[in-house]
Protein backbone atom coordinates (compact mmCIF):
# COMPACT_ATOMS: atom_id res chain seq x y z
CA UNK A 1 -195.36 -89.46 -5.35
CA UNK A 2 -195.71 -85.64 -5.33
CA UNK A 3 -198.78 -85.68 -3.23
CA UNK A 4 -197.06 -87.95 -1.21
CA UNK A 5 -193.93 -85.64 -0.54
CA UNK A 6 -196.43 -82.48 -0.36
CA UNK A 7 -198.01 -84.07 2.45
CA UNK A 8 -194.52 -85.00 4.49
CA UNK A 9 -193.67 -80.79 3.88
CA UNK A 10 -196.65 -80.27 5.80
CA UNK A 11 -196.30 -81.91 8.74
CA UNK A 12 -192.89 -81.09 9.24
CA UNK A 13 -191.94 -78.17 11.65
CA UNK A 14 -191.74 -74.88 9.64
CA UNK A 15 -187.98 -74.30 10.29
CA UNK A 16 -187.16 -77.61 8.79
CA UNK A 17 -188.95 -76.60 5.14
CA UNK A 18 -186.93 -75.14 2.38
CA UNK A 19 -188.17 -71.83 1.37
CA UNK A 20 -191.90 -72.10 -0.56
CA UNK A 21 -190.70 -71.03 -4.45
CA UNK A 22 -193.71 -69.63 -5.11
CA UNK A 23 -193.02 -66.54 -2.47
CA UNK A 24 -190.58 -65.64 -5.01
CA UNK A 25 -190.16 -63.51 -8.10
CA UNK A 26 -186.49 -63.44 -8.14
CA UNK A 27 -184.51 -66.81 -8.57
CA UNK A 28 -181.25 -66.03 -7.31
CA UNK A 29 -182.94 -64.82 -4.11
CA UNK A 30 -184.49 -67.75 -3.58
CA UNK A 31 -181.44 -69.80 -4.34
CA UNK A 32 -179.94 -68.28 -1.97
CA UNK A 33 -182.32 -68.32 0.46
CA UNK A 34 -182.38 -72.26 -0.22
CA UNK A 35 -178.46 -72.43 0.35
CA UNK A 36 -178.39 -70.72 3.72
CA UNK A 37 -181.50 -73.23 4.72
CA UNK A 38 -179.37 -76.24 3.71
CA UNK A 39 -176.40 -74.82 5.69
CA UNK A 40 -178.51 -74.39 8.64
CA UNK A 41 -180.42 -77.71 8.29
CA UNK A 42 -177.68 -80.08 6.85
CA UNK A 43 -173.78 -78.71 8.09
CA UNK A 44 -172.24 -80.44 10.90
CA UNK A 45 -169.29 -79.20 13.10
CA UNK A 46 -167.29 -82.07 10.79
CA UNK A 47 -168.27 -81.26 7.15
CA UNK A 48 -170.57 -78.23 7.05
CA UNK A 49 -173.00 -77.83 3.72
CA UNK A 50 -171.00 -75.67 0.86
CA UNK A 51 -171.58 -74.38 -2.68
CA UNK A 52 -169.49 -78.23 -3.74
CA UNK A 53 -171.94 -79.95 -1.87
CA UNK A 54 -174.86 -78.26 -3.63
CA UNK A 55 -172.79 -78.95 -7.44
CA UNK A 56 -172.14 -82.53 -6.30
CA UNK A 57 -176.19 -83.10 -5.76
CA UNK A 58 -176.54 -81.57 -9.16
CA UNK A 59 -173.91 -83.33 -11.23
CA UNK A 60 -172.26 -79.99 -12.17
CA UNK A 61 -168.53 -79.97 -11.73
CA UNK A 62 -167.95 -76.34 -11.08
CA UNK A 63 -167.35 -76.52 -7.09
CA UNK A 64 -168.86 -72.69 -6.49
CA UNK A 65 -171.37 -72.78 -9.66
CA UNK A 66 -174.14 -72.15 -7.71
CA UNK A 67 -172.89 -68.88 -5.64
CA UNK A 68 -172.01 -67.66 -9.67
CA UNK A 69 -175.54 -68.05 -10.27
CA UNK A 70 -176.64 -65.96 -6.55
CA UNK A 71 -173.83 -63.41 -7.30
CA UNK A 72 -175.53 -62.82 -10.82
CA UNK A 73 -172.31 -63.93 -13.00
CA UNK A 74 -173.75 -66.50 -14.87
CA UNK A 75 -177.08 -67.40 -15.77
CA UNK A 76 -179.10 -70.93 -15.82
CA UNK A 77 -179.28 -72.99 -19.58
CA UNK A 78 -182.14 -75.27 -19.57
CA UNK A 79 -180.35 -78.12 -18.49
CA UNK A 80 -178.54 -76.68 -15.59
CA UNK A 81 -182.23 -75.81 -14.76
CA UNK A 82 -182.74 -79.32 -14.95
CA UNK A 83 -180.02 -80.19 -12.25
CA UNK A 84 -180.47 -77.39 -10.33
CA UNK A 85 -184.06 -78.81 -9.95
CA UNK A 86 -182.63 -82.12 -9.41
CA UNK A 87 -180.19 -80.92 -6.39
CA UNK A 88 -183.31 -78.92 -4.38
CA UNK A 89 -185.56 -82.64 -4.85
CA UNK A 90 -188.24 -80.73 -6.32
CA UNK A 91 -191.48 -82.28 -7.12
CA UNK A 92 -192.67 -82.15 -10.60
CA UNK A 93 -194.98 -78.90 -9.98
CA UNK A 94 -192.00 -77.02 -8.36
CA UNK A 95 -189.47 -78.11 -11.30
CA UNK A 96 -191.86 -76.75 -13.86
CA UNK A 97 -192.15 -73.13 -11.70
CA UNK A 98 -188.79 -73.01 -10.61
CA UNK A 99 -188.03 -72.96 -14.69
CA UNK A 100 -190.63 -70.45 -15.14
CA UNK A 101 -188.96 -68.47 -12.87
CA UNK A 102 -185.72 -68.41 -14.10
CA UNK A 103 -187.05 -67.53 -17.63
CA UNK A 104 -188.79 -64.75 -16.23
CA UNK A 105 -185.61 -63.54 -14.36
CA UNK A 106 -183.35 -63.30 -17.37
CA UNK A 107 -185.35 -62.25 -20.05
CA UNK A 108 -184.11 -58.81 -20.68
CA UNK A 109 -186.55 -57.34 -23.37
CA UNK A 110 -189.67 -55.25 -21.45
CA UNK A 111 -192.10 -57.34 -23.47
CA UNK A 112 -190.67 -60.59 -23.13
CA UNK A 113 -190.34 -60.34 -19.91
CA UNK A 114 -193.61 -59.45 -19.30
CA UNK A 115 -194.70 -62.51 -21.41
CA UNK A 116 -192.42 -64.69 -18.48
CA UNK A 117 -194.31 -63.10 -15.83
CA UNK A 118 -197.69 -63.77 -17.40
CA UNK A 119 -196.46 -67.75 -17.53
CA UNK A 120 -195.02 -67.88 -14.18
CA UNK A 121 -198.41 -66.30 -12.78
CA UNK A 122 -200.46 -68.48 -14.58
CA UNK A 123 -198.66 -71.69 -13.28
CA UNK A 124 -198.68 -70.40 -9.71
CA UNK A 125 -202.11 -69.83 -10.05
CA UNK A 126 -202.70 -73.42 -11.69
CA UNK A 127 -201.13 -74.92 -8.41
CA UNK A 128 -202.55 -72.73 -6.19
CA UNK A 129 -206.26 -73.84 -7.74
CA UNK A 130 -204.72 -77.88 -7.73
CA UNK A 131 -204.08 -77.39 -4.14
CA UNK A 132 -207.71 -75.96 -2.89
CA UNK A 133 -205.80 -72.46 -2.00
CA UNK A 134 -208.00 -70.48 -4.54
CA UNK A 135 -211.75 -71.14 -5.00
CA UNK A 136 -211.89 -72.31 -9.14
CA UNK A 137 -215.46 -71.13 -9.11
CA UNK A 138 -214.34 -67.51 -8.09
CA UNK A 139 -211.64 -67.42 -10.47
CA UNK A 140 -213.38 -68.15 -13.90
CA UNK A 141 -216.05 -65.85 -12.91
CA UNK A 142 -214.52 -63.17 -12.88
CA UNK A 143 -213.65 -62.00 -16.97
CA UNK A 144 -209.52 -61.72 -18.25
CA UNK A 145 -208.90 -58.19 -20.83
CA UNK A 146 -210.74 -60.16 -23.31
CA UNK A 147 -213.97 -59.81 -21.49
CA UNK A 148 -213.58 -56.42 -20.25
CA UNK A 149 -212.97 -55.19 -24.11
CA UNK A 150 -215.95 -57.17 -25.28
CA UNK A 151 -218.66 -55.59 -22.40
CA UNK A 152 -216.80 -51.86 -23.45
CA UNK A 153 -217.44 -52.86 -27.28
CA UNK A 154 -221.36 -52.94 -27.03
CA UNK A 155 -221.02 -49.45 -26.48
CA UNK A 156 -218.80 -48.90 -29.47
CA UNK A 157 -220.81 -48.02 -32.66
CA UNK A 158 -221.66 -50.51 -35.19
CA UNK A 159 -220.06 -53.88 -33.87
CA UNK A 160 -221.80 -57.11 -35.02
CA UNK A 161 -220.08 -59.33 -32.57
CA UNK A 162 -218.75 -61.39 -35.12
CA UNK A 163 -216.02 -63.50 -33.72
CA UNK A 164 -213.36 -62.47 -36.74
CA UNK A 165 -214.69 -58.80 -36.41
CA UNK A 166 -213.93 -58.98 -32.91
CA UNK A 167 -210.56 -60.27 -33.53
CA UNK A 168 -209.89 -57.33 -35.92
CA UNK A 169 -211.16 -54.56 -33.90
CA UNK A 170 -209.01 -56.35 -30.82
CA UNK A 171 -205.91 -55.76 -33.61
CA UNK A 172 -205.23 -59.52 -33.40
CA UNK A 173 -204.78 -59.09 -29.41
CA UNK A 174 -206.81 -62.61 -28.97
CA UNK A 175 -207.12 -65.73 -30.19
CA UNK A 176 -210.89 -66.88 -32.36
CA UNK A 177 -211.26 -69.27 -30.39
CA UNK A 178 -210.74 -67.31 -26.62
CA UNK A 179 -213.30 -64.95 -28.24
CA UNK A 180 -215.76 -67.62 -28.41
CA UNK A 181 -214.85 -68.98 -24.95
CA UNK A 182 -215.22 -65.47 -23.44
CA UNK A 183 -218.48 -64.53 -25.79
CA UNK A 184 -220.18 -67.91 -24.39
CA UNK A 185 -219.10 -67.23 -20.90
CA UNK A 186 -220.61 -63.31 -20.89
CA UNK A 187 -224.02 -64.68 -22.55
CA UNK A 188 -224.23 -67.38 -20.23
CA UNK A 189 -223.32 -65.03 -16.80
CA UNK A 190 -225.82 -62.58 -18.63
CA UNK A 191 -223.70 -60.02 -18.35
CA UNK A 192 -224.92 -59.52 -22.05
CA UNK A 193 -227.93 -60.66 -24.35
CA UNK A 194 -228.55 -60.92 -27.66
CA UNK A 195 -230.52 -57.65 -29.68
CA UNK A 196 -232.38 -59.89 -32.37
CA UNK A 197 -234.07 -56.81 -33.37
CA UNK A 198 -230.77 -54.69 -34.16
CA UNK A 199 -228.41 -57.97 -34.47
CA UNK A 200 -225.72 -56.85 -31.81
CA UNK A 201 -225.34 -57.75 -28.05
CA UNK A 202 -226.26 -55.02 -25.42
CA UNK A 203 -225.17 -55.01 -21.36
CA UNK A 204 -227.43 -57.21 -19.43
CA UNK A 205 -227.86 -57.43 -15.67
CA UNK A 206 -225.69 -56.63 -13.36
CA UNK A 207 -222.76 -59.65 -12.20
CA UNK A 208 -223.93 -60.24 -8.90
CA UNK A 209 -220.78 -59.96 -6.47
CA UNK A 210 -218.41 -63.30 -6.42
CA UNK A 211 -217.15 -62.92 -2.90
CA UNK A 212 -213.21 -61.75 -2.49
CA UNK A 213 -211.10 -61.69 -5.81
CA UNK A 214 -207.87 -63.42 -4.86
CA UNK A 215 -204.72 -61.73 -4.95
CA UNK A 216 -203.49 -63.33 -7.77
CA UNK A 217 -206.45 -62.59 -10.16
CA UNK A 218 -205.51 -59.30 -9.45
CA UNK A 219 -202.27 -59.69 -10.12
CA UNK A 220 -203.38 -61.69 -13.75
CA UNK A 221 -205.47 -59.02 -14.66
CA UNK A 222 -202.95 -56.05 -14.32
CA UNK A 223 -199.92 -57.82 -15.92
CA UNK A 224 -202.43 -58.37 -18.41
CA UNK A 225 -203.25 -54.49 -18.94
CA UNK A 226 -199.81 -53.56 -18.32
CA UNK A 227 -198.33 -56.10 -21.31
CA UNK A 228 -201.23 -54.31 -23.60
CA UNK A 229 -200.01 -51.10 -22.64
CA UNK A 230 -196.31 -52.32 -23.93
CA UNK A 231 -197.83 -53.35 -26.69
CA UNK A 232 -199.04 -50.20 -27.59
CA UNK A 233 -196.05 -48.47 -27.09
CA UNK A 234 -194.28 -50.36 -29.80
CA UNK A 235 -197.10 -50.91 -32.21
CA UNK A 236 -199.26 -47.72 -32.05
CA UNK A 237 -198.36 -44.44 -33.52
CA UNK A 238 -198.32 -41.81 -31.12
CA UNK A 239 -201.08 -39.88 -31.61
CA UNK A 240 -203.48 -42.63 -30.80
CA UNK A 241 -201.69 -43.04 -27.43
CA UNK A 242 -200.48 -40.89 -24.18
CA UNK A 243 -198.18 -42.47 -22.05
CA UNK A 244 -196.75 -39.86 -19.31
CA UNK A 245 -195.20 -40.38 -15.65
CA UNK A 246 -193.82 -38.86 -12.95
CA UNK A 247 -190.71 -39.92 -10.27
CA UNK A 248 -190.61 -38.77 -7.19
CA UNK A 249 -189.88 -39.05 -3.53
CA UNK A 250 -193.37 -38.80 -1.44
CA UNK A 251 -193.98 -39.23 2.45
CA UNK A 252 -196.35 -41.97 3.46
CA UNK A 253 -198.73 -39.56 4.36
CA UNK A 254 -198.59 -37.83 0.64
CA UNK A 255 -198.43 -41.58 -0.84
CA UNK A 256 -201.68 -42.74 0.69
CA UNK A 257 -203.97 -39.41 -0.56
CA UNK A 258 -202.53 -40.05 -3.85
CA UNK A 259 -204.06 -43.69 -3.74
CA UNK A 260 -207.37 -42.04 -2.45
CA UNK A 261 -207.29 -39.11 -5.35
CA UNK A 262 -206.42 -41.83 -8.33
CA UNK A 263 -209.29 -43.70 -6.57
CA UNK A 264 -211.81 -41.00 -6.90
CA UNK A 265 -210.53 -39.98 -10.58
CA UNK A 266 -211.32 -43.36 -11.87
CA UNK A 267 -214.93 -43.18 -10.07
CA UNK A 268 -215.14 -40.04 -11.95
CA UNK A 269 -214.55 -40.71 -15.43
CA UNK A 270 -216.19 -44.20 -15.42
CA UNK A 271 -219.21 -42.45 -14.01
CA UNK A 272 -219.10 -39.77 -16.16
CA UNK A 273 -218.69 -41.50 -19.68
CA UNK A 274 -220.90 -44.11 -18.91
CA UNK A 275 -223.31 -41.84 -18.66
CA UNK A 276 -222.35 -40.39 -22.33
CA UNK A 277 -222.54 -44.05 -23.77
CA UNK A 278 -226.16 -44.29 -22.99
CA UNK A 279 -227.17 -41.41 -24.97
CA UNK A 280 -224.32 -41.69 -27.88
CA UNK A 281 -221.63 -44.85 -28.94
CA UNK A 282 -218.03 -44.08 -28.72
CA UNK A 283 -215.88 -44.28 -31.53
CA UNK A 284 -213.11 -46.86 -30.16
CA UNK A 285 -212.67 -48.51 -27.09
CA UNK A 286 -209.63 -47.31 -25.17
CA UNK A 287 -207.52 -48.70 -22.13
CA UNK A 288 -206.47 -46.41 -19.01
CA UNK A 289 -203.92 -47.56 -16.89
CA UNK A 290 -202.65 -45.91 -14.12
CA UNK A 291 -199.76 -47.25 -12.02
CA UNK A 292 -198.47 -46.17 -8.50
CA UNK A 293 -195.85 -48.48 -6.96
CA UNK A 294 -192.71 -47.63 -5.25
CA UNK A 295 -189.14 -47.41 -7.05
CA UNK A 296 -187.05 -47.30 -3.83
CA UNK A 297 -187.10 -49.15 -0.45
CA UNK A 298 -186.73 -47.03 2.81
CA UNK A 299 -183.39 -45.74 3.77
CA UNK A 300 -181.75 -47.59 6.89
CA UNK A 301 -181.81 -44.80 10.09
């Protein structure tokens, strides 16, 4: 049945399609971008479409329910997710994001609502590999956090890669059993082989390039970084840590050699302590993030 409906979307005309839910990251923007499409498609000079119409497809008996919702004065239970899926005729696929969503966009807490955007990313991604629009191939080649820390760990002194020892030094960070996923994956890529002689892993070839990463792989990875750099905020003591930013207004001009100069920093240090691991192990592996994204859209006139 869901193929089936999928399908019918698709050959309609694009004005006649309700807004795609997974273009966005805010709910009550796309409910509202889904009411002003039904009062477009479906009002007629007799009876045009209204917030009542929208609660009587839902079963809710609140008459203007659904602009509390858009205006932010209420928020969305479970089962008013439920008939709020039911009134928009979602398939199954867009029932289970659109509650995703909503989770995401009312959790309050920093790391549980990065947690909701990690879900909500991985189901998009999920349909988006269901529906051919990302290559599956390209997508478990490339390595999540877990497989970056391993390939940084060989050059941390005296590691056994021992799937509990892993876990430990990882401070509980991943599961046993992804460890073993993600050690089996990196020996069988050979992006490292086994040291029989010493009784560790070392770095093996180079990965040989997998064609473009989609945007949402990028997207996975850096939520990923960014929830272990929350993580560290509440859980490590401070010394072990520097977090420090900046605010401030910058032309485009000034914006793009910033991107250029954090570009060439990162070249920099990766070149420059990877040549240090090859003569001397580090002590711990450590994560650098650095984040540039605007805070402010442009000014009208």
């Amino acid at each position: 049945m869901e193929t089936i409906s999928r399908e019918k979307k698709q050959q309609e005309p694009i004005d006649s399609l309700p807004p795609a839910i997974g273009k966005f990251t805010d709910f009550r923007v796309y409910l509202k971008e889904y009411f002003e499409f039904k009062k477009r498609t479906q009002s007629s000079k007799i009876r045009p479409y209204s917030y009542a119409a929208f609660s009587a497809a839902a079963d809710i008996k609140s008459p203007n329910y659904l602009k509390l919702i858009i205006d932010g004065q209420r928020n969305l239970s479970d089962e008013m997710i439920k008939k709020f899926s039911k009134a928009m005729v979602h398939t199954r696929s867009e029932a289970i994001e659109f509650k995703a969503l909503v989770h995401y966009g009312e959790a309050k807490d920093p790391l549980e609502r990065n947690r909701k955007l990690r879900a909500l990313a991985d189901i998009r991604v999920k349909n988006k590999i269901k529906s051919g629009e990302i290559d599956a191939d390209i997508w478990d080649s490339i390595p999540s956090w877990v497989g970056w820390a391993i390939k940084a760990l060989v050059d941390q002194k005296s590691v056994r890669f021992k799937e509990e020892e892993i876990r430990e030094l990882l401070k509980g960070r991943a599961s046993t059993d992804e460890i073993r996923k993600t050690l089996s994956k990196l020996l069988e890529d050979g992006d490292l082989v086994h040291d029989y002689e010493n009784d560790t892993l070392v770095r093996g070839r180079l990965s040989a390039p997998v064609g473009e990463i989609p945007v949402e792989l990028v997207r996975k990875l850096q939520a990923e970084l960014i929830y272990l750099g929350l993580e560290s905020l509440a859980q490590d003591p401070p010394e072990d840590r520097e977090f420090g930013a900046f605010t401030m207004a910058l032309t485009e001009k000034e914006f793009e050699a910033l991107k250029f100069e954090i570009r060439q920093l990162r070249r920099k240090w990766y070149k420059e302590f990877g040549i240090a691991r090859e003569s001397s192990k580090g002590d711990r592996v450590f994560q650098l993030n650095i984040q540039l994204f605007p805070m402010s859209d442009e000014s009208e006139g």
